[in-house]
N, C-alpha and C. Protein backbone atom coordinates (compact mmCIF):
# COMPACT_ATOMS: atom_id res chain seq x y z
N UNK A 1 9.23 -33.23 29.16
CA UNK A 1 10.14 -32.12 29.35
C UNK A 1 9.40 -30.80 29.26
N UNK A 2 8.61 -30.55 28.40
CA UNK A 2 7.58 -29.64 28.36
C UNK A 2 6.86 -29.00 29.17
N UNK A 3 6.02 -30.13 30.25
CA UNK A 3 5.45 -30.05 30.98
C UNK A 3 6.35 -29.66 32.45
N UNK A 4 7.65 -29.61 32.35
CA UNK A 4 8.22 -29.12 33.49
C UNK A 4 8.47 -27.73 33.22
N UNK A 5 8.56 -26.66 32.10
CA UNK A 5 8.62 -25.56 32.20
C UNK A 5 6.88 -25.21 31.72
N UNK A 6 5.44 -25.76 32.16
CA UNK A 6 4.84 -25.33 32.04
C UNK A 6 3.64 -25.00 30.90
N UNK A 7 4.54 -25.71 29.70
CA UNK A 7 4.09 -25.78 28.14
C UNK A 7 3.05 -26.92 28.39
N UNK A 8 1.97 -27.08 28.14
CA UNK A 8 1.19 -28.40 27.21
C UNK A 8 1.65 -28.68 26.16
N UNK A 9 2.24 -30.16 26.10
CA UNK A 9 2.36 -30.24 24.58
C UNK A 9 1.45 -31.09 24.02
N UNK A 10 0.67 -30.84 22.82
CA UNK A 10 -0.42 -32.34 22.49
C UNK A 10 0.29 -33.42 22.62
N UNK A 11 -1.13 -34.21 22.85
CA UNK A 11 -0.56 -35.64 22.68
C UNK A 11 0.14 -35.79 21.07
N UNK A 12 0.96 -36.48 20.98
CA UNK A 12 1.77 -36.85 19.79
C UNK A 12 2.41 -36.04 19.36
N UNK A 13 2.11 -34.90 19.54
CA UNK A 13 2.93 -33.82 19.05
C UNK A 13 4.46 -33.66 19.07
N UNK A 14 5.53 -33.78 17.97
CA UNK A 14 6.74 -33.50 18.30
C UNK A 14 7.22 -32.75 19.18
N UNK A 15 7.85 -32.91 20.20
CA UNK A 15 8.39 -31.77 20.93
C UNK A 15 9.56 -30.60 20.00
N UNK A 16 9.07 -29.27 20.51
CA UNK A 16 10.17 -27.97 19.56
C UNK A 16 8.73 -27.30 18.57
N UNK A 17 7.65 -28.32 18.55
CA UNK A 17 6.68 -27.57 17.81
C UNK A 17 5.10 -27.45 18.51
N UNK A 18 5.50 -27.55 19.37
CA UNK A 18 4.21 -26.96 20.45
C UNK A 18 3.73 -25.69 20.14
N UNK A 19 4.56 -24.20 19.83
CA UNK A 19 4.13 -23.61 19.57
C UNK A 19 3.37 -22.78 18.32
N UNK A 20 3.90 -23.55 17.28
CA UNK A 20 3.49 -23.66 16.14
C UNK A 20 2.05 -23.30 15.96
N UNK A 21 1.43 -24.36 16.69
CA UNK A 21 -0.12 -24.23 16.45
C UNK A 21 -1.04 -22.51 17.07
N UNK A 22 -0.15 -22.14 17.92
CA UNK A 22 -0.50 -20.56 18.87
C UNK A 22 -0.16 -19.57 18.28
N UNK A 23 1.07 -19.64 17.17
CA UNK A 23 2.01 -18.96 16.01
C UNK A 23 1.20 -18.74 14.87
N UNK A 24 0.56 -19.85 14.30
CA UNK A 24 -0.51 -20.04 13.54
C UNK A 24 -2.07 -19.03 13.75
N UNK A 25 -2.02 -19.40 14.87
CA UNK A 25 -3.61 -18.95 15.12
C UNK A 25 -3.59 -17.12 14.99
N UNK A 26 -2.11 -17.00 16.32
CA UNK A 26 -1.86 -15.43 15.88
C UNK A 26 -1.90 -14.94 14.61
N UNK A 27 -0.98 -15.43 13.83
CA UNK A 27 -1.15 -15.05 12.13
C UNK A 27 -2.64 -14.75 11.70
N UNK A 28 -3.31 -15.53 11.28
CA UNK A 28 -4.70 -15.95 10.82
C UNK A 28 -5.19 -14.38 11.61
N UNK A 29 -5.08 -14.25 13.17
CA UNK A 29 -6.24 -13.32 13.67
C UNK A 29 -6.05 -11.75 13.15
N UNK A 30 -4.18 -11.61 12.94
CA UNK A 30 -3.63 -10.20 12.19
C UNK A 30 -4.15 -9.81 11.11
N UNK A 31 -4.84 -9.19 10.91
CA UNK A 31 -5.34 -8.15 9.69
C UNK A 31 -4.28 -7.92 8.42
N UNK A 32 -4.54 -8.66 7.28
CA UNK A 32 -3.80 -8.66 6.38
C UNK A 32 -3.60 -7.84 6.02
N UNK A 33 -4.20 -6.76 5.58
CA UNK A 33 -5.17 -5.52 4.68
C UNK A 33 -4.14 -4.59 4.58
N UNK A 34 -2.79 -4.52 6.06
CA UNK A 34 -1.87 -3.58 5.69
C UNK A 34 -0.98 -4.25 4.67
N UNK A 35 -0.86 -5.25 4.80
CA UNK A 35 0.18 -6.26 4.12
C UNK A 35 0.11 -6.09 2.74
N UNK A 36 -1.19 -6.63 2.02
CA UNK A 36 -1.66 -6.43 0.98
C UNK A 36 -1.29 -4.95 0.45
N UNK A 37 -1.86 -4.18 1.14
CA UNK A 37 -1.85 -2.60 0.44
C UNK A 37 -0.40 -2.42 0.40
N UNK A 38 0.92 -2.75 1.05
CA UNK A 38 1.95 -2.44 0.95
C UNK A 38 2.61 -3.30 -0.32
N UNK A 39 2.43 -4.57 -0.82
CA UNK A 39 2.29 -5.55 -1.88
C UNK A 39 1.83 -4.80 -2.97
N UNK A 40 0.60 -3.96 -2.99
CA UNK A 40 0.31 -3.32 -4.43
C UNK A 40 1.41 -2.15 -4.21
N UNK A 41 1.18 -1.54 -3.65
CA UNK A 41 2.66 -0.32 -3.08
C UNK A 41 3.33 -0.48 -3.90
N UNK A 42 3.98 -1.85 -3.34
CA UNK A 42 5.58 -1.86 -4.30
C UNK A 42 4.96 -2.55 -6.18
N UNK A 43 4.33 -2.99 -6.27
CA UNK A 43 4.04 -2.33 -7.71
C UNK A 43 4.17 -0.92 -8.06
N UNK A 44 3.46 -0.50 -7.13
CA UNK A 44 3.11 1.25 -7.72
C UNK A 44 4.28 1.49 -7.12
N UNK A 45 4.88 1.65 -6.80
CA UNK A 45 6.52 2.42 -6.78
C UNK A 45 7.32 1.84 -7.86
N UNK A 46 7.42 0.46 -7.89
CA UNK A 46 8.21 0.16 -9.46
C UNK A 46 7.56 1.01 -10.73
N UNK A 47 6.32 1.04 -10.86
CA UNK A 47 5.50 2.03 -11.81
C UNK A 47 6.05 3.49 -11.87
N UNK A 48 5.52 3.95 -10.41
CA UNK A 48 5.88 5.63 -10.24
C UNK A 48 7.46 5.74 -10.59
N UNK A 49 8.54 4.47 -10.41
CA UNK A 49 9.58 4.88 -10.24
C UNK A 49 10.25 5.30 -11.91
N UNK A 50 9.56 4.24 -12.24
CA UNK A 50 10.09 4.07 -14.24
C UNK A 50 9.14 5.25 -14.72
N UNK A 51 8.09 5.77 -14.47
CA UNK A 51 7.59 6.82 -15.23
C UNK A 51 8.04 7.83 -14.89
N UNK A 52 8.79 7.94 -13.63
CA UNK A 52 9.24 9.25 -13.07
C UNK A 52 10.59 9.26 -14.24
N UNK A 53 11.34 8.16 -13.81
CA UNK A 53 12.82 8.58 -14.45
C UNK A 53 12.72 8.54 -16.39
N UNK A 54 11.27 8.21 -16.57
CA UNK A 54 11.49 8.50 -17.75
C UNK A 54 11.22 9.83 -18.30
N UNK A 55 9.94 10.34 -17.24
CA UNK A 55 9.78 11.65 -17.62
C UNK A 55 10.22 12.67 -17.31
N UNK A 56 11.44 12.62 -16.48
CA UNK A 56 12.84 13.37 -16.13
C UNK A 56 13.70 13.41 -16.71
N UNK A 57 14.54 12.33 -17.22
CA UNK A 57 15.22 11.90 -17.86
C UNK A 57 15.62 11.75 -19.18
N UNK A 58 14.20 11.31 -19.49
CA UNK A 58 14.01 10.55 -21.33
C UNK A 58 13.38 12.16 -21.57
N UNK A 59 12.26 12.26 -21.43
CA UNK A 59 11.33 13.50 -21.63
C UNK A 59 12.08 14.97 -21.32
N UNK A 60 12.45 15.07 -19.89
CA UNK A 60 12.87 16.53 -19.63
C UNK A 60 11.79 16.73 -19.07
N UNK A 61 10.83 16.35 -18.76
CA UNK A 61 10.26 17.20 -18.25
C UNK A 61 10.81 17.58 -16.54
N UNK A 62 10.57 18.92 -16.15
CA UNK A 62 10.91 19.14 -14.11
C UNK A 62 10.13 18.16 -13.47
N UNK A 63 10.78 17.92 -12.36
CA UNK A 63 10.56 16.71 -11.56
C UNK A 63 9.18 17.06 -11.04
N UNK A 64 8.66 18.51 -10.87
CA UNK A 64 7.56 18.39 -10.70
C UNK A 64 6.38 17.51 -11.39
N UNK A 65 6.48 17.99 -12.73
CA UNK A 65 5.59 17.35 -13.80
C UNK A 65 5.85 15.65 -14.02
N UNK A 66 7.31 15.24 -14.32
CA UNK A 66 7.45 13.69 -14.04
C UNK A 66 6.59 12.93 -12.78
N UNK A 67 6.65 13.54 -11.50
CA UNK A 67 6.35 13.03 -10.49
C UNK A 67 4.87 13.06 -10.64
N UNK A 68 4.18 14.39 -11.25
CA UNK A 68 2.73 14.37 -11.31
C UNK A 68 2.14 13.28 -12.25
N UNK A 69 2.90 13.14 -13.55
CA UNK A 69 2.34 11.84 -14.20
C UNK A 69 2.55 10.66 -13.74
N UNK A 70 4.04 10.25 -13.07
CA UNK A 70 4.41 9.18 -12.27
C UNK A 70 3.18 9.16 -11.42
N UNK A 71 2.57 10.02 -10.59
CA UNK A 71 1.30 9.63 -9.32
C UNK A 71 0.22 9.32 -10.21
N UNK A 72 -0.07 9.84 -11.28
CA UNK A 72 -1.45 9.52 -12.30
C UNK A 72 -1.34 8.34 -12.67
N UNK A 73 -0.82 7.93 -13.03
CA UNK A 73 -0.63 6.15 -13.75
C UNK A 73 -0.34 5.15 -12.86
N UNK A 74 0.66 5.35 -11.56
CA UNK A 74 0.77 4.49 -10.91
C UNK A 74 -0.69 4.48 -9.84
N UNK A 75 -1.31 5.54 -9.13
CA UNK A 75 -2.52 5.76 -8.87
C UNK A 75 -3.59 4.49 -9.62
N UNK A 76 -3.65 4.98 -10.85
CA UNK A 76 -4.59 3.56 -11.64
C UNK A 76 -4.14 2.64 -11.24
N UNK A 77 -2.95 1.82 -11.56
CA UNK A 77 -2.90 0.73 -11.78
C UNK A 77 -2.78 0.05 -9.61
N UNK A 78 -2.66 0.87 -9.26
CA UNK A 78 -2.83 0.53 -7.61
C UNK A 78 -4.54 0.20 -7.48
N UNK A 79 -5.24 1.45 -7.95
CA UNK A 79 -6.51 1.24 -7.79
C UNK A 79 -7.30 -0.73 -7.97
N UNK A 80 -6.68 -0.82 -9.70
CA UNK A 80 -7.06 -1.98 -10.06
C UNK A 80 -6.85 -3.04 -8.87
N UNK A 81 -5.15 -3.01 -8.66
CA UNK A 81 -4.60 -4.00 -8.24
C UNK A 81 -5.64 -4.19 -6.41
N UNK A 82 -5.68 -2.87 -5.87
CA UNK A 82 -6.44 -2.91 -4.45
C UNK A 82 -7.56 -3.47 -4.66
N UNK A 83 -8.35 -2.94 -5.44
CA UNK A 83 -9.60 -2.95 -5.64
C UNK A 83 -9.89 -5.05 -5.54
N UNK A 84 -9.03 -5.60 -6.48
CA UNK A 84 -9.06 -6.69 -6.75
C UNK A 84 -8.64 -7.62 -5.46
N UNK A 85 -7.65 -6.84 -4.70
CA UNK A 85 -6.47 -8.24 -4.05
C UNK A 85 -6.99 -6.99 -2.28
N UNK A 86 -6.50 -5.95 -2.20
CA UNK A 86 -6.15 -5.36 -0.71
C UNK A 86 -8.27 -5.36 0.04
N UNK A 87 -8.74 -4.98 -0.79
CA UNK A 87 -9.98 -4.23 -0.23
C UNK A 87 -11.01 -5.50 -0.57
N UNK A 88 -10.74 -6.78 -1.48
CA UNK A 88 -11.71 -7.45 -2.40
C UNK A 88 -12.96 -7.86 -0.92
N UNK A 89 -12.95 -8.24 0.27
CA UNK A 89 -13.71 -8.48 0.86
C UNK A 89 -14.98 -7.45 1.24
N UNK A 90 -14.39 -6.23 0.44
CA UNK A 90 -15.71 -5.18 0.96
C UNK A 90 -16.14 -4.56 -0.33
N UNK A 91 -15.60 -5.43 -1.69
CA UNK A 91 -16.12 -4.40 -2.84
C UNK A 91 -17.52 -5.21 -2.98
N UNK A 92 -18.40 -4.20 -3.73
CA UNK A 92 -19.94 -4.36 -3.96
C UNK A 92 -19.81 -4.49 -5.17
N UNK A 93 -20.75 -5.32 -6.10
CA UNK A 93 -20.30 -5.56 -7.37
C UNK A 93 -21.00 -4.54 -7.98
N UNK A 94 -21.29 -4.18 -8.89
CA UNK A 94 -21.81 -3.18 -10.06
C UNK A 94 -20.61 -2.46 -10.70
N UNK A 95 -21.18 -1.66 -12.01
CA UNK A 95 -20.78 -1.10 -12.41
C UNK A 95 -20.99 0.31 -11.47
N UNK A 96 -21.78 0.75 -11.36
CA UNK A 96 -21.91 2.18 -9.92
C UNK A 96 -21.38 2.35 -8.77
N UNK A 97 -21.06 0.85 -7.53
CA UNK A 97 -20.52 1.36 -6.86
C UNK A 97 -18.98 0.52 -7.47
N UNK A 98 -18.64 0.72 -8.29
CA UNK A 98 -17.18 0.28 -8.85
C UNK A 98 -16.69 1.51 -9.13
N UNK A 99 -17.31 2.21 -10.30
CA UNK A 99 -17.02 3.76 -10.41
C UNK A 99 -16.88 4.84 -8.81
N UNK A 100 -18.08 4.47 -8.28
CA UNK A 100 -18.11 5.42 -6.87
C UNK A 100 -16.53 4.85 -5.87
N UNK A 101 -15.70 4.16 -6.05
CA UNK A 101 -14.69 3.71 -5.39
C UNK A 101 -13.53 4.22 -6.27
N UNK A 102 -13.93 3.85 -7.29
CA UNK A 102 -12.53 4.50 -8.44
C UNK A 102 -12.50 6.30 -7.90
N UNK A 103 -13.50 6.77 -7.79
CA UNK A 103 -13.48 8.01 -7.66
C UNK A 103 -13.23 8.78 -6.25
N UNK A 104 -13.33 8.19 -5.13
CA UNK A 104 -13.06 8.03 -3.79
C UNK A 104 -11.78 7.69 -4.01
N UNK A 105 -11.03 6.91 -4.82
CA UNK A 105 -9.77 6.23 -4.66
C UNK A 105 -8.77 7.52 -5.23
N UNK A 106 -9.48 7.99 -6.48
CA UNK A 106 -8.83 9.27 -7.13
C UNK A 106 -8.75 10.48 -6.28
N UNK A 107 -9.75 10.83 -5.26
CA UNK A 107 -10.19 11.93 -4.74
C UNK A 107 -8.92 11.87 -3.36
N UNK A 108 -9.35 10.39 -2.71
CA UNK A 108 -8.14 10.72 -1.46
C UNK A 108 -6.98 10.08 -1.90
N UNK A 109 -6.63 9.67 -3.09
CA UNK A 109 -5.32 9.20 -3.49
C UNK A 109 -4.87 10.92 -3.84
N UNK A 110 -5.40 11.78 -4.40
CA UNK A 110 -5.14 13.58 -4.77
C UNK A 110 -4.26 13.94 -3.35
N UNK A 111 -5.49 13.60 -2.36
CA UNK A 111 -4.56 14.00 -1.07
C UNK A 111 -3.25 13.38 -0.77
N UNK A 112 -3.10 12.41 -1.01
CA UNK A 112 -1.74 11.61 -0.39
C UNK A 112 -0.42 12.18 -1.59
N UNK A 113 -0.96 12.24 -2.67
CA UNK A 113 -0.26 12.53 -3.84
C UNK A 113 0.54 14.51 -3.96
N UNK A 114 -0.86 15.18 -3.10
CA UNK A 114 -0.08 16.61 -2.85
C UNK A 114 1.01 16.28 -1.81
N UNK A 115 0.41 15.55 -0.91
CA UNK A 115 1.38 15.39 0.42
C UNK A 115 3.28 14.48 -0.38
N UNK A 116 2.66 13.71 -1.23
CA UNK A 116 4.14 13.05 -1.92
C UNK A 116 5.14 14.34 -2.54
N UNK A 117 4.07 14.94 -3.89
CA UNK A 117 4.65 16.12 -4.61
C UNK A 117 5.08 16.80 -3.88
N UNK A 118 4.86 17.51 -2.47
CA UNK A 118 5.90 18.53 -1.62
C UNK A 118 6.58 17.80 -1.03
N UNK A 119 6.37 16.34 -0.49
CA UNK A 119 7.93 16.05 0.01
C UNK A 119 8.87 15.68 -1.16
N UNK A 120 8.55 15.32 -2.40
CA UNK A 120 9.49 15.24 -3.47
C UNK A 120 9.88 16.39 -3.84
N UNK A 121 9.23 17.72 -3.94
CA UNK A 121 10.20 19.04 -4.46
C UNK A 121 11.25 19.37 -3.26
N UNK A 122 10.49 19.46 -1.75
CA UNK A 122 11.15 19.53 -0.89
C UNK A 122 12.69 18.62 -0.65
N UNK A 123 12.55 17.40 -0.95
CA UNK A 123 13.47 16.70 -0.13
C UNK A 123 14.63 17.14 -1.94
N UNK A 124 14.39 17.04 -3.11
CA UNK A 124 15.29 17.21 -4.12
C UNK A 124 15.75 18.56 -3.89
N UNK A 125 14.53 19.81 -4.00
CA UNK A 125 15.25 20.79 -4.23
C UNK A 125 15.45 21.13 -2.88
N UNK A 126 15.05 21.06 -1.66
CA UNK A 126 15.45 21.69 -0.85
C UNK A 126 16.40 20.95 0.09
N UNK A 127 16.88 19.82 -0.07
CA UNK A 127 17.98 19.14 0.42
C UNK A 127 18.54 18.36 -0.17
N UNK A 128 18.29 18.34 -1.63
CA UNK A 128 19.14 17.82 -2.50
C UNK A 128 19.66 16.65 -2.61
N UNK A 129 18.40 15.86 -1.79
CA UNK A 129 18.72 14.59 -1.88
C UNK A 129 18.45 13.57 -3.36
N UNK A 130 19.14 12.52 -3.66
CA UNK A 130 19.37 11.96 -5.03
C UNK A 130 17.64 11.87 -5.44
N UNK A 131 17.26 11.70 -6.24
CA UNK A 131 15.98 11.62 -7.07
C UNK A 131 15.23 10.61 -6.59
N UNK A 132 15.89 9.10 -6.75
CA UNK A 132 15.04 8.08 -6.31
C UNK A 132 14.94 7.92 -5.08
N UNK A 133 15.85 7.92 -4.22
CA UNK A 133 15.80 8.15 -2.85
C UNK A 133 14.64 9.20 -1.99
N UNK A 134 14.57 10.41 -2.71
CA UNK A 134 13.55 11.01 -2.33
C UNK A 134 12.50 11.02 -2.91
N UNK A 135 12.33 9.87 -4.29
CA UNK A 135 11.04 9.60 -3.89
C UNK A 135 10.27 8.66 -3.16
N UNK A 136 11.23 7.68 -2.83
CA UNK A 136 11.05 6.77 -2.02
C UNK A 136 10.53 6.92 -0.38
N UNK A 137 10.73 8.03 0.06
CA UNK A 137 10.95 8.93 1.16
C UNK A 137 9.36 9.23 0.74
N UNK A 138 9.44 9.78 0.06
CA UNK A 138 7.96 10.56 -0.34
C UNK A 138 6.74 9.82 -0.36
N UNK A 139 7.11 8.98 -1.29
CA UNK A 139 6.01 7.58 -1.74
C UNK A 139 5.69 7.07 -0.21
N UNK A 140 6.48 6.85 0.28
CA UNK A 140 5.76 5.95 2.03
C UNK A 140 5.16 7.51 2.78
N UNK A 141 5.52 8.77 2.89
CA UNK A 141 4.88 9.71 3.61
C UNK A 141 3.37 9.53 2.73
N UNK A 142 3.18 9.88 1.48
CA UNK A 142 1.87 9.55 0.98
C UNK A 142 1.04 8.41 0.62
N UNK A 143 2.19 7.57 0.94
CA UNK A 143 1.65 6.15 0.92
C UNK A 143 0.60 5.87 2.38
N UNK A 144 1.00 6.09 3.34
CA UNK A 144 0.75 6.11 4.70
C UNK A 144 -0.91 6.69 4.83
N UNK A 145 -0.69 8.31 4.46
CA UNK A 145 -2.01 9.20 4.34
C UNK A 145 -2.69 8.05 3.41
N UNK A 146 -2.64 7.57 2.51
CA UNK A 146 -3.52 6.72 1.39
C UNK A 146 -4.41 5.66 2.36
N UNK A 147 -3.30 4.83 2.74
CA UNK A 147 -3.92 3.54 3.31
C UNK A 147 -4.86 4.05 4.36
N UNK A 148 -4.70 5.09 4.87
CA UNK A 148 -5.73 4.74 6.33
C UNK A 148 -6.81 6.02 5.76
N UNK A 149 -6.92 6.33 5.21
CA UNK A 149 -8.12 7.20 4.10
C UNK A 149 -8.90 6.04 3.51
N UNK A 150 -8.24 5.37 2.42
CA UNK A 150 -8.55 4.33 1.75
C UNK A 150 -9.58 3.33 2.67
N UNK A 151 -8.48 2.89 3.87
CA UNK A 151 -9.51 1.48 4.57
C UNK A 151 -10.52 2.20 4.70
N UNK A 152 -11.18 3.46 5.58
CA UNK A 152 -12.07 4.15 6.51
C UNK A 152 -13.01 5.14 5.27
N UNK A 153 -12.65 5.04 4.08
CA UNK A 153 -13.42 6.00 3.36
C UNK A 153 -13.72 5.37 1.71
N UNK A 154 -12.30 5.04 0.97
CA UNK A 154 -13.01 4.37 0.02
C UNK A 154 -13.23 3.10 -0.41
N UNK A 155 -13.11 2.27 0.56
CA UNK A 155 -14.01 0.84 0.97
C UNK A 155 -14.78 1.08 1.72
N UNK A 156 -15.50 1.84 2.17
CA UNK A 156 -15.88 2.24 3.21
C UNK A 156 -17.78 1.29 3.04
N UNK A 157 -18.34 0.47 3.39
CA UNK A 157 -19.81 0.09 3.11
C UNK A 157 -19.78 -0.93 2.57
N UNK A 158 -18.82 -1.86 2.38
CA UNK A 158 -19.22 -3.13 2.12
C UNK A 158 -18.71 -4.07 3.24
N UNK A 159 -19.60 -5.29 2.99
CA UNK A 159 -19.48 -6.30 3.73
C UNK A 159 -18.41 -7.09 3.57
N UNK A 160 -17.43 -7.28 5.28
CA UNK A 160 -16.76 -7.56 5.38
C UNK A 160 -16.49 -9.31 5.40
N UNK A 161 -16.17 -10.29 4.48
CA UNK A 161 -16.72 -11.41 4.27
C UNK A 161 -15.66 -12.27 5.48
């Protein structure tokens, strides 16, 4: 039946799963690397999200300052988590170029993090949208700038295994 609209199906192969094996191969050839980095993401947004509302909330402090410690802590613990799981095929082992990546990671994670902090003052105070919602809004605008800094600059020199 297969073979009348054109499909090969293997020998033995159940018919309905011919394509399976072409489904497969596509997968495998797609570049995980966005996948992954969006996986530590949502760590670091559950992170950014509980340090934000605590340091708004619990603390008092202005959403500016919550949001700035929310990006400092969740920042680390992304670093770890990339470093280990999103980027692990290009890290170099040492203690030197481990530091030289932490610091590349701090330097253009700064950038993605100004770009978050003005869409978070912006989207609260200047359209008054609910708190978590705009940071959520925010977190993917600087999330975005991160990842494609990150692949092209601070993994940037190791071997891709």
């Amino acid at each position: 039946m297969s073979e009348s609209i054109g499909v090969d199906r293997k020998e033995g192969e159940p018919a309905g799963r011919q394509g399976n094996g072409r489904t497969r191969d596509l997968l495998r050839s797609l570049d995980r690397r966005p996948v992954r980095f969006l996986l530590v993401g949502l760590t670091g947004v559950g992170v950014n999200t509980v340090v934000l509302w605590i340091a708004t909330r619990g603390v008092g402090l202005a959403v500016f300052w919550g949001g700035l410690m929310a990006a400092l802590i969740s920042t680390g613990t992304n670093f770890l988590l990339n470093d280990a799981f999103t980027w692990r095929d290009r890290r170099v082992g040492g203690l030197r170029p481990s530091l030289g990546r932490l610091v590349r990671y701090y330097i253009t994670t700064f950038g993605g993090n100004v770009i978050y902090l003005g869409m978070l003052t912006l989207l609260t105070h200047g359209l008054d949208l609910f708190l978590l919602l705009a940071n959520l809004i925010a977190i993917g605008v600087g999330g975005t700038f991160n990842y494609l800094l990150h692949n092209v600059w601070t993994w940037r020199g190791g071997e891709r295994k």
